[in-house]
C-alpha atoms as a PDB file:
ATOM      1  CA  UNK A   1      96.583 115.772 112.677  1.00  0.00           C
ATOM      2  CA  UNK A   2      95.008 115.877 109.475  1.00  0.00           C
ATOM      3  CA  UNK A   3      95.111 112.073 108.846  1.00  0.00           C
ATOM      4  CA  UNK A   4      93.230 111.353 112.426  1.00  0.00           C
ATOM      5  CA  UNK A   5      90.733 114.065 112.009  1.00  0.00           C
ATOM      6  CA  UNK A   6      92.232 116.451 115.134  1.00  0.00           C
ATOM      7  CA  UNK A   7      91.636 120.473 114.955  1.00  0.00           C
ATOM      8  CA  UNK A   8      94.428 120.919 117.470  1.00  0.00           C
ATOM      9  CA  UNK A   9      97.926 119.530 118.351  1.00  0.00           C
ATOM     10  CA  UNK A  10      96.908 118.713 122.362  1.00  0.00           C
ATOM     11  CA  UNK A  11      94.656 116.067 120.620  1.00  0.00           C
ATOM     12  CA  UNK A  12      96.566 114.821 117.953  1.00  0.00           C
ATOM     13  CA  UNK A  13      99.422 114.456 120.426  1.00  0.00           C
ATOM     14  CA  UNK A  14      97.010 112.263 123.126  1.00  0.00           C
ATOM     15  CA  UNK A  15      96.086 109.931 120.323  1.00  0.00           C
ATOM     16  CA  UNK A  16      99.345 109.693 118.578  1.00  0.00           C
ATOM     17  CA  UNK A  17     100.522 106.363 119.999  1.00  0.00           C
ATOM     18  CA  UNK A  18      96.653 104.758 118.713  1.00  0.00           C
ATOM     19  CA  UNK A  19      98.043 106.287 115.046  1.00  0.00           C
ATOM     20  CA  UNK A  20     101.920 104.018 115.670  1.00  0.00           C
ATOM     21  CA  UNK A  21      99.720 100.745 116.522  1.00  0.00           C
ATOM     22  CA  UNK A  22      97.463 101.696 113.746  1.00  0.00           C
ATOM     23  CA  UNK A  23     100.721 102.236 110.977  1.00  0.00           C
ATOM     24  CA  UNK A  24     101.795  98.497 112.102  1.00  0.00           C
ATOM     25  CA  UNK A  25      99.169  96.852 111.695  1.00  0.00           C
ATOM     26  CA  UNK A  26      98.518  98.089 108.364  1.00  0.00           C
ATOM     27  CA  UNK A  27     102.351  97.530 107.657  1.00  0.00           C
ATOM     28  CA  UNK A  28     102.176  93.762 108.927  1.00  0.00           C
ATOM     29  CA  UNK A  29      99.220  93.096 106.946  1.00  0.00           C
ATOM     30  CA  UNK A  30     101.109  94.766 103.874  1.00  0.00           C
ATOM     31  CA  UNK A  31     103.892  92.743 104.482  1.00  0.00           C
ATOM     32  CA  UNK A  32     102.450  89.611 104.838  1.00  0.00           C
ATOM     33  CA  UNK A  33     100.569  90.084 101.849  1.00  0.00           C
ATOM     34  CA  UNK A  34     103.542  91.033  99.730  1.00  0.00           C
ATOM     35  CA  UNK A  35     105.085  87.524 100.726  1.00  0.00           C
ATOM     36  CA  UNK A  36     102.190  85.438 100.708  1.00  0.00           C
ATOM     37  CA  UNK A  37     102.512  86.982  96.716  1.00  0.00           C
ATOM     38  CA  UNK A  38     106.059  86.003  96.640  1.00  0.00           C
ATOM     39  CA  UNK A  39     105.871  82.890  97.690  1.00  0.00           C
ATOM     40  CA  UNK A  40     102.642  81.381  95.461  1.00  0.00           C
ATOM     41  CA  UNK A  41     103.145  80.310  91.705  1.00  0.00           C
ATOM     42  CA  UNK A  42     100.829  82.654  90.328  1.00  0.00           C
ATOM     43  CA  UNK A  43     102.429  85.084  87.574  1.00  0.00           C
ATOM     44  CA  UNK A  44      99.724  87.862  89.076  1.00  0.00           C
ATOM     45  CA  UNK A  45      96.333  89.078  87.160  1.00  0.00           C
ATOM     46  CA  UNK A  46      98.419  90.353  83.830  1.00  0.00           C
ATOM     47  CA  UNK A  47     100.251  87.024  83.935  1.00  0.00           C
ATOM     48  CA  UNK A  48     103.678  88.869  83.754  1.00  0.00           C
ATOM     49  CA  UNK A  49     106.398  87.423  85.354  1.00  0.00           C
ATOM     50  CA  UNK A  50     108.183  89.459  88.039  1.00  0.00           C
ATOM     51  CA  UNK A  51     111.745  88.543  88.880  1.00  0.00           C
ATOM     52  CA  UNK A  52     112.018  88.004  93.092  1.00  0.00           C
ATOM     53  CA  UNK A  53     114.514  90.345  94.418  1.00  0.00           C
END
């Protein structure tokens, strides 16, 4: 409720299922990020490397 914004549960609870497709979205594009990271050859912005995992 208090992430979307909604004063009551009836509203929270109609808009619930826009939160679930919002969470993977932002979890895909987390995701894809994290291996796009893994896979380059760049040791990152402090240039220390990370072992993989």
């Amino acid at each position: 409720m208090a992430r979307m914004g909604h004063d009551s549960e009836r509203a929270a609870l109609i808009y619930q299922h826009e939160a679930r497709g919002a969470d993977r979205a932002v979890t895909s594009a987390i995701d894809a990020h994290v291996e796009a990271e893994r896979a380059s050859d760049d040791d990152g912005p402090a240039g220390a490397l990370i072992p993989a995992g």
